[in-house]
N, C-alpha and C. Protein backbone atom coordinates (compact mmCIF):
# COMPACT_ATOMS: atom_id res chain seq x y z
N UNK A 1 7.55 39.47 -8.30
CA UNK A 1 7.32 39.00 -9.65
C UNK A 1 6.56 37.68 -9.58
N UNK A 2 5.69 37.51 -10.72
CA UNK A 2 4.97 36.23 -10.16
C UNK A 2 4.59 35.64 -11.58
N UNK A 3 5.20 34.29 -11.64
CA UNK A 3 5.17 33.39 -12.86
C UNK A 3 3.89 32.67 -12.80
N UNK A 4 3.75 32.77 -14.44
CA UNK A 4 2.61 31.95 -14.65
C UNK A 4 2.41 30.70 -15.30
N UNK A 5 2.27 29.40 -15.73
CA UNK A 5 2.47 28.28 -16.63
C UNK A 5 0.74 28.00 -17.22
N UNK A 6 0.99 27.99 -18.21
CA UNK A 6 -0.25 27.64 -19.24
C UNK A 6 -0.16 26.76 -19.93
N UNK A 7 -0.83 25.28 -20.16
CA UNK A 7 -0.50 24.55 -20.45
C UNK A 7 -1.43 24.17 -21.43
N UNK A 8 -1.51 23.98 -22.74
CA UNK A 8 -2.39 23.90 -23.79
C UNK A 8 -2.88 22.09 -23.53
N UNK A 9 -3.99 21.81 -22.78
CA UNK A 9 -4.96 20.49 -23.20
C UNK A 9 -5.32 20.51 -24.22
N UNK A 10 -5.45 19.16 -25.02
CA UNK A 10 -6.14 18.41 -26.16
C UNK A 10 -7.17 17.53 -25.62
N UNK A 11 -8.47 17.72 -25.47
CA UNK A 11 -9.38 16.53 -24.68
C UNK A 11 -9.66 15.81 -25.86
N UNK A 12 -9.98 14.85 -26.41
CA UNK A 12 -10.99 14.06 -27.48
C UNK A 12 -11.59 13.25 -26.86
N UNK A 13 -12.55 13.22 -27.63
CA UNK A 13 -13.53 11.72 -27.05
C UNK A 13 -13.98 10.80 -28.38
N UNK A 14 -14.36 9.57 -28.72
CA UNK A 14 -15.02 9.41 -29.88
C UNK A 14 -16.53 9.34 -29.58
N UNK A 15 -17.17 9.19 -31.08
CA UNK A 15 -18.43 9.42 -31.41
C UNK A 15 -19.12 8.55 -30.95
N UNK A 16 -20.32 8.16 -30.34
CA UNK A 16 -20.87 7.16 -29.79
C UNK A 16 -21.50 6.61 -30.86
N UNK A 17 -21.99 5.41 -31.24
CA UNK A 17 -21.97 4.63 -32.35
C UNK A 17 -23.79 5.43 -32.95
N UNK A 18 -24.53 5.62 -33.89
CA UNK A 18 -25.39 6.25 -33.78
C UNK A 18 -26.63 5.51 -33.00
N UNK A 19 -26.54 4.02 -33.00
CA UNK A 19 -27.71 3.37 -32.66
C UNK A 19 -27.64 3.34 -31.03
N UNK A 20 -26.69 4.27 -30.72
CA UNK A 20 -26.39 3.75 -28.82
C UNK A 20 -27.84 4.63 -28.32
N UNK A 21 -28.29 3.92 -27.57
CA UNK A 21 -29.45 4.36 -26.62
C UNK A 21 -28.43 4.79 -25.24
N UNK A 22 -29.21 6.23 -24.93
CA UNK A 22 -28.96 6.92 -23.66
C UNK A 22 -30.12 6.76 -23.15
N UNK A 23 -29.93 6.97 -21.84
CA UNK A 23 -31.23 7.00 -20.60
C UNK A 23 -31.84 8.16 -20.91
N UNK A 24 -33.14 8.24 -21.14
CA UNK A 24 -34.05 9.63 -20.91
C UNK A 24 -33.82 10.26 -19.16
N UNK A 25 -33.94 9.42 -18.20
CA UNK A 25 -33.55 9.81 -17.19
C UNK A 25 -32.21 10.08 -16.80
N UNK A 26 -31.84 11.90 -15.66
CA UNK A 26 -30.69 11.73 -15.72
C UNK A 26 -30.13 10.78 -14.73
N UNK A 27 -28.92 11.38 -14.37
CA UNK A 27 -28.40 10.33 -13.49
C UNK A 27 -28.22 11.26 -12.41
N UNK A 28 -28.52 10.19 -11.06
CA UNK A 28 -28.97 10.78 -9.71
C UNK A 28 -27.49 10.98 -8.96
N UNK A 29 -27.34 12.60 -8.52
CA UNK A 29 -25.82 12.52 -7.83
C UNK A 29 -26.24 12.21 -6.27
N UNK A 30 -25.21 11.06 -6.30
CA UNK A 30 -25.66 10.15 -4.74
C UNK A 30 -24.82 11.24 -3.62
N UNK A 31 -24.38 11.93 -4.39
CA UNK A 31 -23.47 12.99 -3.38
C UNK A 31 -23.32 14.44 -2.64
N UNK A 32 -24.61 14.20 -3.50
CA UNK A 32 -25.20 16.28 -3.60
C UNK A 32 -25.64 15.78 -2.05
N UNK A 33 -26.98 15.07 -1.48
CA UNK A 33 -27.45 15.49 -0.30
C UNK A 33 -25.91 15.39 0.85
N UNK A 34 -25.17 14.61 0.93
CA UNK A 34 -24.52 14.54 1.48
C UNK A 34 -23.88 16.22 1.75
N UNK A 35 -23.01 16.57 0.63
CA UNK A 35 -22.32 17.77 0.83
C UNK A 35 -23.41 18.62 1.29
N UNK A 36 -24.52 18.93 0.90
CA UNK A 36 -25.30 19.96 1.33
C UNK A 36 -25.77 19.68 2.91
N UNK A 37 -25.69 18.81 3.41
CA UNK A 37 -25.80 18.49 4.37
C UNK A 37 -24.45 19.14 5.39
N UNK A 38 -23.57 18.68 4.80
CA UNK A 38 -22.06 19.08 5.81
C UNK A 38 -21.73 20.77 5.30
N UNK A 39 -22.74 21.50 4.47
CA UNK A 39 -22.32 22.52 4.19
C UNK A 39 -23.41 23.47 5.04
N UNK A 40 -24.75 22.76 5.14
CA UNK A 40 -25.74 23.67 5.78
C UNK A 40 -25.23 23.37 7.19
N UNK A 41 -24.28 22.63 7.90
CA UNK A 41 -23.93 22.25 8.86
C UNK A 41 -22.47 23.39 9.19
N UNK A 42 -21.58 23.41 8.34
CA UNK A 42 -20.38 24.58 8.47
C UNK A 42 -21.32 25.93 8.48
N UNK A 43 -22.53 26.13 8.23
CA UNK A 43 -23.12 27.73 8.61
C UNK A 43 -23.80 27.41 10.01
């Protein structure tokens, strides 16, 4: 027999104010070459 638990999350966030400026550029993951590196390395 095998139990299951489901647990209902509520995430919220608030609204960012309308005048907030975001970067047109995204943001660079400093972490991707790394893993792909130690992953083309485990094959």
């Amino acid at each position: 027999m095998m139990t299951v638990a489901v647990n209902n999350y509520s995430i919220t966030w608030e609204k960012l104010p309308d005048d907030y400026q975001l970067d047109e550029e995204p943001a660079d993951n400093l972490n991707q070459p790394l893993l792909a590196a130690a992953l083309s390395e485990a094959l």
